[in-house]
PDB file of N, CA and C in Angstrom:
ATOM      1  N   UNK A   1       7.496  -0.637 -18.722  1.00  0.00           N
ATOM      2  CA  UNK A   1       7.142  -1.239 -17.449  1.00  0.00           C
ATOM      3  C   UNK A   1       8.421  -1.673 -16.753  1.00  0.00           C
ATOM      4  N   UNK A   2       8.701  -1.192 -15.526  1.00  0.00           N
ATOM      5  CA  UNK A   2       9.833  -1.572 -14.904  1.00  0.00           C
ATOM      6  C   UNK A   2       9.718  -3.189 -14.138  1.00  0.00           C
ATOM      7  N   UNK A   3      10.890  -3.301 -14.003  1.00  0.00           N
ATOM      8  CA  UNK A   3      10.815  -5.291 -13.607  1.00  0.00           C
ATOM      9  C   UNK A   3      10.444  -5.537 -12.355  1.00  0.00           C
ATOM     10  N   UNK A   4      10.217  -4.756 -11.772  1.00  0.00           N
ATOM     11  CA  UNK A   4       9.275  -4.534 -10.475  1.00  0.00           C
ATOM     12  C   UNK A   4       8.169  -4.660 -10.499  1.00  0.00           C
ATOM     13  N   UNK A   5       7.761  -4.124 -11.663  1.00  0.00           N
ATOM     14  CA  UNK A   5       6.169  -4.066 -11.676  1.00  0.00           C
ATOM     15  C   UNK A   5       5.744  -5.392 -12.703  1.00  0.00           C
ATOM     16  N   UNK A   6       6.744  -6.017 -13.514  1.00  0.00           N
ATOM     17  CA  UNK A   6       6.484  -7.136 -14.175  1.00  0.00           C
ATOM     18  C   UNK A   6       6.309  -8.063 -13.322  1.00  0.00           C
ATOM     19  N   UNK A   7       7.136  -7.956 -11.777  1.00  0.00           N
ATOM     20  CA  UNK A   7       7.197  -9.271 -11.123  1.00  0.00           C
ATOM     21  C   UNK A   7       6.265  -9.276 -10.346  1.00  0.00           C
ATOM     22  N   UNK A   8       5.782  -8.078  -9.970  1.00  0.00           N
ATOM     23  CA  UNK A   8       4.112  -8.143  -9.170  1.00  0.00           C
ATOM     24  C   UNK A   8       2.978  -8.947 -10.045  1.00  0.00           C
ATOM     25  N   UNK A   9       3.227  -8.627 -11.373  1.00  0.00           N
ATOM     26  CA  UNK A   9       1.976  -8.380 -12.364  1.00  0.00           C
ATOM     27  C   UNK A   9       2.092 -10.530 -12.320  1.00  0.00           C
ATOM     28  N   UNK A  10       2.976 -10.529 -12.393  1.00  0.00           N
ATOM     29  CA  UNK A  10       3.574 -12.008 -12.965  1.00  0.00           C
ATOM     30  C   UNK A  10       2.746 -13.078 -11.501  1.00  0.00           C
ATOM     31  N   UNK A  11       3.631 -11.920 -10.533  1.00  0.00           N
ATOM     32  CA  UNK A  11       3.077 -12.898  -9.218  1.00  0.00           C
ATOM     33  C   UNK A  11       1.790 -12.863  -9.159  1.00  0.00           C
ATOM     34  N   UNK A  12       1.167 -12.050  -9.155  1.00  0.00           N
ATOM     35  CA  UNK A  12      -0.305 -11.887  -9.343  1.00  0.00           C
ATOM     36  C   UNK A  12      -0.961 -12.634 -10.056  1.00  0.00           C
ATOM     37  N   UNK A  13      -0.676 -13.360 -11.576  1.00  0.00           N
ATOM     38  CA  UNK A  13      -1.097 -14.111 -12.523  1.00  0.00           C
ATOM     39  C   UNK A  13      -0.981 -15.080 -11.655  1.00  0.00           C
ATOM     40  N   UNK A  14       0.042 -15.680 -11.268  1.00  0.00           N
ATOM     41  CA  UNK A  14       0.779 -16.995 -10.854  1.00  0.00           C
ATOM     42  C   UNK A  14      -0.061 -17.542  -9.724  1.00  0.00           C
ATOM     43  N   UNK A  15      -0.258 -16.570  -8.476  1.00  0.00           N
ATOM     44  CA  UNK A  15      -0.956 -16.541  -7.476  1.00  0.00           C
ATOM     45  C   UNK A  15      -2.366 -17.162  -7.672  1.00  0.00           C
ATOM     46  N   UNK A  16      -3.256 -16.134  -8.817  1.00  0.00           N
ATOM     47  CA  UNK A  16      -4.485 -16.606  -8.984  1.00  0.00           C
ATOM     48  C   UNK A  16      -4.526 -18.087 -10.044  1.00  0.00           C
ATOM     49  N   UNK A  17      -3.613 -18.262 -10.762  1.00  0.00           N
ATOM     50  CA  UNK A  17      -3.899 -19.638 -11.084  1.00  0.00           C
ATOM     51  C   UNK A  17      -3.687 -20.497 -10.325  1.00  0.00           C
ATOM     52  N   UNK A  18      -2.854 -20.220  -9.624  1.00  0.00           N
ATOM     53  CA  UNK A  18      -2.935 -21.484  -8.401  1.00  0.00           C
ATOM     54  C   UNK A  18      -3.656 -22.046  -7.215  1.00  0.00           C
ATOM     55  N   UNK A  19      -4.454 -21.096  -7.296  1.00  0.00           N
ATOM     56  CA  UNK A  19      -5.715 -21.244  -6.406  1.00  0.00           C
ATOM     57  C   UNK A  19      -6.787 -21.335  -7.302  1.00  0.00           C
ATOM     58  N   UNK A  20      -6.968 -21.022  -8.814  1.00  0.00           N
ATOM     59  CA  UNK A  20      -8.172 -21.978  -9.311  1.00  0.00           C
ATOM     60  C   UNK A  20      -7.421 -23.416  -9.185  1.00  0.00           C
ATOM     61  N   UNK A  21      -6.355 -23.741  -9.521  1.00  0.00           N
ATOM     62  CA  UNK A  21      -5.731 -25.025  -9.557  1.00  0.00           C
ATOM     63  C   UNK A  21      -6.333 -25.648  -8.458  1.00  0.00           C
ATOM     64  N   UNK A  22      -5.779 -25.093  -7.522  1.00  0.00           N
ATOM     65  CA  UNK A  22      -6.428 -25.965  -6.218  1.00  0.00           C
ATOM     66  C   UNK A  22      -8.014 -26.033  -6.071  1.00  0.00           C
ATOM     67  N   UNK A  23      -8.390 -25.127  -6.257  1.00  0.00           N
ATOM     68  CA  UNK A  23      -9.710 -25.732  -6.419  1.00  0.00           C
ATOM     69  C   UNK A  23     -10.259 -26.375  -7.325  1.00  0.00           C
ATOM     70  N   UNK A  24     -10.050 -26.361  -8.307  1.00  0.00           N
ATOM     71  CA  UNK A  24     -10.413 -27.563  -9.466  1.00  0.00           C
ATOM     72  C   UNK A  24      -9.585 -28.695  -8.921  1.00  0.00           C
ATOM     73  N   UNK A  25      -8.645 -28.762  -8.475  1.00  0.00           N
ATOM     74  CA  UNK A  25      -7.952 -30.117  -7.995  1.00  0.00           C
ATOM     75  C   UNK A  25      -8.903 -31.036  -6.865  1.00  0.00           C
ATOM     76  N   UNK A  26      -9.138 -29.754  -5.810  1.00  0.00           N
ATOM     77  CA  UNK A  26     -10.131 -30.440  -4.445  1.00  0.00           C
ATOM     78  C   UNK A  26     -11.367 -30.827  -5.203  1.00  0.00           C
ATOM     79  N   UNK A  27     -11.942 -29.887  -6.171  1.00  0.00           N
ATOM     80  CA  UNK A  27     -13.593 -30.260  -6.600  1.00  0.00           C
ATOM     81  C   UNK A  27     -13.595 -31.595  -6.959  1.00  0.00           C
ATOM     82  N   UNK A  28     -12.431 -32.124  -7.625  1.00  0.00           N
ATOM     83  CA  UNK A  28     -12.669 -33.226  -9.065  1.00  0.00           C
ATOM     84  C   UNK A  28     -11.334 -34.295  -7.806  1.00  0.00           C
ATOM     85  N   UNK A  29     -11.112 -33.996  -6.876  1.00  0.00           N
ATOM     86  CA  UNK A  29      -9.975 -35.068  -6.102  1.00  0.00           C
ATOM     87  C   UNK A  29      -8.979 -35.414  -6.063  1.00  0.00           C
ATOM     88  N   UNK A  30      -8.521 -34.400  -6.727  1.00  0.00           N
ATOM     89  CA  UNK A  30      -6.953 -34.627  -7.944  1.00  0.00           C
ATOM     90  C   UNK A  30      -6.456 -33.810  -6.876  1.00  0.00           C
ATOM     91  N   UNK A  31      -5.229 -34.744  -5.992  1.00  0.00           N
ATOM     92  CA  UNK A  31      -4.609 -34.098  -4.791  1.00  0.00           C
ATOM     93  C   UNK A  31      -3.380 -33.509  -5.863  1.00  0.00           C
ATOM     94  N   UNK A  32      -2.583 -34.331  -6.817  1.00  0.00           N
ATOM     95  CA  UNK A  32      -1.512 -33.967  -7.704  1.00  0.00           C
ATOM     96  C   UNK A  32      -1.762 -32.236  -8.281  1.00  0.00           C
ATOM     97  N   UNK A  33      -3.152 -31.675  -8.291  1.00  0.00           N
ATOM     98  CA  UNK A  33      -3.320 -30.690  -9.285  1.00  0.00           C
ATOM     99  C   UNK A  33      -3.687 -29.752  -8.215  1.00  0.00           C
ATOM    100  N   UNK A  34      -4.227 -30.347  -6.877  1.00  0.00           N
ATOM    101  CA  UNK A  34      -4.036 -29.402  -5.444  1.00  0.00           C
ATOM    102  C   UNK A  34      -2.881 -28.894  -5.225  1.00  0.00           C
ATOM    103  N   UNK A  35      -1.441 -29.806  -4.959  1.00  0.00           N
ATOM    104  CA  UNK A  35      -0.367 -29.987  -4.983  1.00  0.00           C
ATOM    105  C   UNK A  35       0.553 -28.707  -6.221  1.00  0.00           C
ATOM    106  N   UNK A  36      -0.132 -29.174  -7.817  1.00  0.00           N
ATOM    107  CA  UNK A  36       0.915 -28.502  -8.240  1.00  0.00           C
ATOM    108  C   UNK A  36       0.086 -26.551  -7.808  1.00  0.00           C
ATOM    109  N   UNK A  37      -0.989 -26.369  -7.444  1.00  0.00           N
ATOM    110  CA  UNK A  37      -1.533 -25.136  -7.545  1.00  0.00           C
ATOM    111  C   UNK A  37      -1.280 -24.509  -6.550  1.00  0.00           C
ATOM    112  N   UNK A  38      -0.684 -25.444  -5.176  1.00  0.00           N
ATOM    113  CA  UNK A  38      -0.255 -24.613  -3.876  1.00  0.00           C
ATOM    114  C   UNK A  38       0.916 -24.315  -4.070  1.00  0.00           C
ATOM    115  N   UNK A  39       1.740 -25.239  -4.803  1.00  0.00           N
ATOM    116  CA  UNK A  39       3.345 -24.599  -5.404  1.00  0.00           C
ATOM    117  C   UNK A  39       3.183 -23.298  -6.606  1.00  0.00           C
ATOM    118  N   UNK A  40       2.379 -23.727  -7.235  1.00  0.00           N
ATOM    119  CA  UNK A  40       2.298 -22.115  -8.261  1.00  0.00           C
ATOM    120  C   UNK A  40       1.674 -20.884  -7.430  1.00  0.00           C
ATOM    121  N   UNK A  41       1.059 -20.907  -6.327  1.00  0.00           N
ATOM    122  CA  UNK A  41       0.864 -19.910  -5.384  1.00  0.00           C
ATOM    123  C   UNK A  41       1.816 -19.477  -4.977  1.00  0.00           C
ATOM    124  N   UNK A  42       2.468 -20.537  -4.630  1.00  0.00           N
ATOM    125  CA  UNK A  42       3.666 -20.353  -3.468  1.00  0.00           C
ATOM    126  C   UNK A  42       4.869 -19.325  -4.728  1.00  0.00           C
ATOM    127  N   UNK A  43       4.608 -19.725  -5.507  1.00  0.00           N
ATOM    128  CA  UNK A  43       5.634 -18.869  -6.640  1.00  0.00           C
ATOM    129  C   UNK A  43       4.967 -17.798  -6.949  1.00  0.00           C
ATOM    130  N   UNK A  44       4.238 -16.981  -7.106  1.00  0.00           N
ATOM    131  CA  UNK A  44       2.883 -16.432  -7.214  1.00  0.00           C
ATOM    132  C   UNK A  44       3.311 -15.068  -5.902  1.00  0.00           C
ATOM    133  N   UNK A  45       3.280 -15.729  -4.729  1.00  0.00           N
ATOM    134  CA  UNK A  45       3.339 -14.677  -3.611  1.00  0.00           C
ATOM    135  C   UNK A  45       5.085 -14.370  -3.588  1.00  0.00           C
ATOM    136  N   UNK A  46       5.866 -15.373  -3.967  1.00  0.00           N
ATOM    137  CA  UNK A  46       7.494 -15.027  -3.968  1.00  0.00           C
ATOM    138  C   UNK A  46       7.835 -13.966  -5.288  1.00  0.00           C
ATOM    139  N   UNK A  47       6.820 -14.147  -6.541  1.00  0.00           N
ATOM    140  CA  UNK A  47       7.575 -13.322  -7.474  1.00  0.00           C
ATOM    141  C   UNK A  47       6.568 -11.961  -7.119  1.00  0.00           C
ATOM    142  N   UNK A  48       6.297 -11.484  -6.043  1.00  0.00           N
ATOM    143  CA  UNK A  48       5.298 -10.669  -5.873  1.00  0.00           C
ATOM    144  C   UNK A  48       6.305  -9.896  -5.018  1.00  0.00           C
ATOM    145  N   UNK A  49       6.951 -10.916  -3.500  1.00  0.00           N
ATOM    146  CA  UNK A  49       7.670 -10.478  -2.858  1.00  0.00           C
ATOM    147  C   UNK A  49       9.474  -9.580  -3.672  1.00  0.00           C
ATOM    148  N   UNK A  50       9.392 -10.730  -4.711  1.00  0.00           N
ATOM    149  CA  UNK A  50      10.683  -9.911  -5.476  1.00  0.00           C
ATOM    150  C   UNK A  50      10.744  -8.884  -5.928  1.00  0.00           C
ATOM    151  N   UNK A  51       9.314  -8.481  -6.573  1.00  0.00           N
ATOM    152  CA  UNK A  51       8.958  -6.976  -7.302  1.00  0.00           C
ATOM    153  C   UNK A  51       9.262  -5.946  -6.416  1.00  0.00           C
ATOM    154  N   UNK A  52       8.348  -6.220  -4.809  1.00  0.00           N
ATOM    155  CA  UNK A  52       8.075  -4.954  -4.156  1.00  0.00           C
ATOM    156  C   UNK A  52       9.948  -5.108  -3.627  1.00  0.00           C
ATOM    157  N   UNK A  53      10.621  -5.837  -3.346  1.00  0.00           N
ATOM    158  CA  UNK A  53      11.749  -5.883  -3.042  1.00  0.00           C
ATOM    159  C   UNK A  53      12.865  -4.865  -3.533  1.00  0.00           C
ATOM    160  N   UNK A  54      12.373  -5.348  -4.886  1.00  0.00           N
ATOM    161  CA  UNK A  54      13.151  -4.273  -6.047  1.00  0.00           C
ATOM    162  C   UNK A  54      12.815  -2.826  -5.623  1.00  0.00           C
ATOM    163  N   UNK A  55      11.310  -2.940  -5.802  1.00  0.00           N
ATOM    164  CA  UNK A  55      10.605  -1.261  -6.070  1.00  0.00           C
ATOM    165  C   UNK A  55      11.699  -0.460  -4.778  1.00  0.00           C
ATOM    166  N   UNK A  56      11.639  -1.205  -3.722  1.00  0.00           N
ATOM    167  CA  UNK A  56      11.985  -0.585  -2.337  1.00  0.00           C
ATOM    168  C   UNK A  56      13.444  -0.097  -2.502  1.00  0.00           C
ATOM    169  N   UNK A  57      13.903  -1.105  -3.357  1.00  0.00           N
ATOM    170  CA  UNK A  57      15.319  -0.539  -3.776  1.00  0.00           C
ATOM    171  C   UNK A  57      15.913   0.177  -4.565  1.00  0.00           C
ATOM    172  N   UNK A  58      15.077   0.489  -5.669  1.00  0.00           N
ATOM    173  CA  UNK A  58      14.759   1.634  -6.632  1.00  0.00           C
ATOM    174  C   UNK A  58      15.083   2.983  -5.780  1.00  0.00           C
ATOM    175  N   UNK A  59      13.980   2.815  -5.123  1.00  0.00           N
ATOM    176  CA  UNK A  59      13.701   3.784  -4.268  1.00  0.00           C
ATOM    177  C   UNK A  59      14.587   4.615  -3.348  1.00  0.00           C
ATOM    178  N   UNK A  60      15.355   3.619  -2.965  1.00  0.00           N
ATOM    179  CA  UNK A  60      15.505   4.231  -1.659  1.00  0.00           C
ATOM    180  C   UNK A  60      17.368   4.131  -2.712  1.00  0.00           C
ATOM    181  N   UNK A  61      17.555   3.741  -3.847  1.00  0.00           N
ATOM    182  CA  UNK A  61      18.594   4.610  -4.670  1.00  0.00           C
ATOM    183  C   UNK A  61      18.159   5.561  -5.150  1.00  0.00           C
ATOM    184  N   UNK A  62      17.115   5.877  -5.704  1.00  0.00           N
ATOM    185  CA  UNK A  62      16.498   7.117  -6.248  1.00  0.00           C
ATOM    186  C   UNK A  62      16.831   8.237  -5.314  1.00  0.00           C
ATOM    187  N   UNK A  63      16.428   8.000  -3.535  1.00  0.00           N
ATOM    188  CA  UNK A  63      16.401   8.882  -2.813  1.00  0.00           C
ATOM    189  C   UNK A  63      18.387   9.592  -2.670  1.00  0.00           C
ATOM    190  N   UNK A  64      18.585   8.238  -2.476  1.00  0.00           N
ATOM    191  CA  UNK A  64      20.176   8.880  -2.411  1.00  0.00           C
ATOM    192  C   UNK A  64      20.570  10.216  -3.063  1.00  0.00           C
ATOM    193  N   UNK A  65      20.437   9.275  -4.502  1.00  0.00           N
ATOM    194  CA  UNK A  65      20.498   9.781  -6.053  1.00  0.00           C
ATOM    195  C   UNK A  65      20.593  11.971  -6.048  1.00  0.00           C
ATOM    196  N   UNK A  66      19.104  11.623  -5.108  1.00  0.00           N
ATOM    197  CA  UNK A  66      18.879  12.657  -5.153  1.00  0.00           C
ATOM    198  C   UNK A  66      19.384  13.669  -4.202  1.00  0.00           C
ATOM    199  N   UNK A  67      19.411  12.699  -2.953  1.00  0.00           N
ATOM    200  CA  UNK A  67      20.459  13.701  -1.893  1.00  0.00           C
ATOM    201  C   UNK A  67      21.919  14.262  -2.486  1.00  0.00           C
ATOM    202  N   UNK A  68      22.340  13.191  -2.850  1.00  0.00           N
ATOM    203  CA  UNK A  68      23.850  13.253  -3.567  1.00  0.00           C
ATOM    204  C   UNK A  68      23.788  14.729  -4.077  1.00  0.00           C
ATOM    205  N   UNK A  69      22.832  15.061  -5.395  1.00  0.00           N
ATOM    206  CA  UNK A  69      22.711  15.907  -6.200  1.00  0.00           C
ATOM    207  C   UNK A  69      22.410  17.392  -5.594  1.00  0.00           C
ATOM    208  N   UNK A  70      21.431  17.058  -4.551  1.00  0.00           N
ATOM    209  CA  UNK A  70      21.458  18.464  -3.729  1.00  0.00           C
ATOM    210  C   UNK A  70      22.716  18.932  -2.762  1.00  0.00           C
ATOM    211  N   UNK A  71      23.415  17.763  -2.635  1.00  0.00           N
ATOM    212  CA  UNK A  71      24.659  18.059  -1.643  1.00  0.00           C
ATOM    213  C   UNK A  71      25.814  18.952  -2.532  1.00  0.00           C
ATOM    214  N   UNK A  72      25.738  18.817  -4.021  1.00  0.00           N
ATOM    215  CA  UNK A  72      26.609  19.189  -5.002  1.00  0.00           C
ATOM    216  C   UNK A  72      26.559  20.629  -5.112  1.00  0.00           C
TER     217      UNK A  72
END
């Protein structure tokens, strides 16, 4: 699994616990457990943004990679 796709998979985990967080926080009043679940979102959608960041950059070395090789 490339670290691109770990950091989607990761953000993705991160994302959805933090929105049960928040909602178990709002159900039961616990602003602290609202609080910590909008920050684990908030980390959640950033290690999501880092993955596809990477992938894009993979990529678009891959493409070089490959021009390079046909230019040879």
């Amino acid at each position: 699994m490339t670290s691109s796709t770990t950091d989607k998979i990761k953000g993705l985990a991160n994302e959805a616990a933090g929105n049960v967080k928040q909602g178990v926080g709002k159900a039961v009043g616990n602003e602290k457990l609202q609080a910590e679940g909008i920050a684990q979102e908030v980390k959640g959608e950033t290690q999501q943004a880092v993955g596809e960041a990477k992938a894009k950059v993979k990529d678009s070395a891959d493409k070089l990679r490959d021009a390079a090789h046909r230019n040879l």
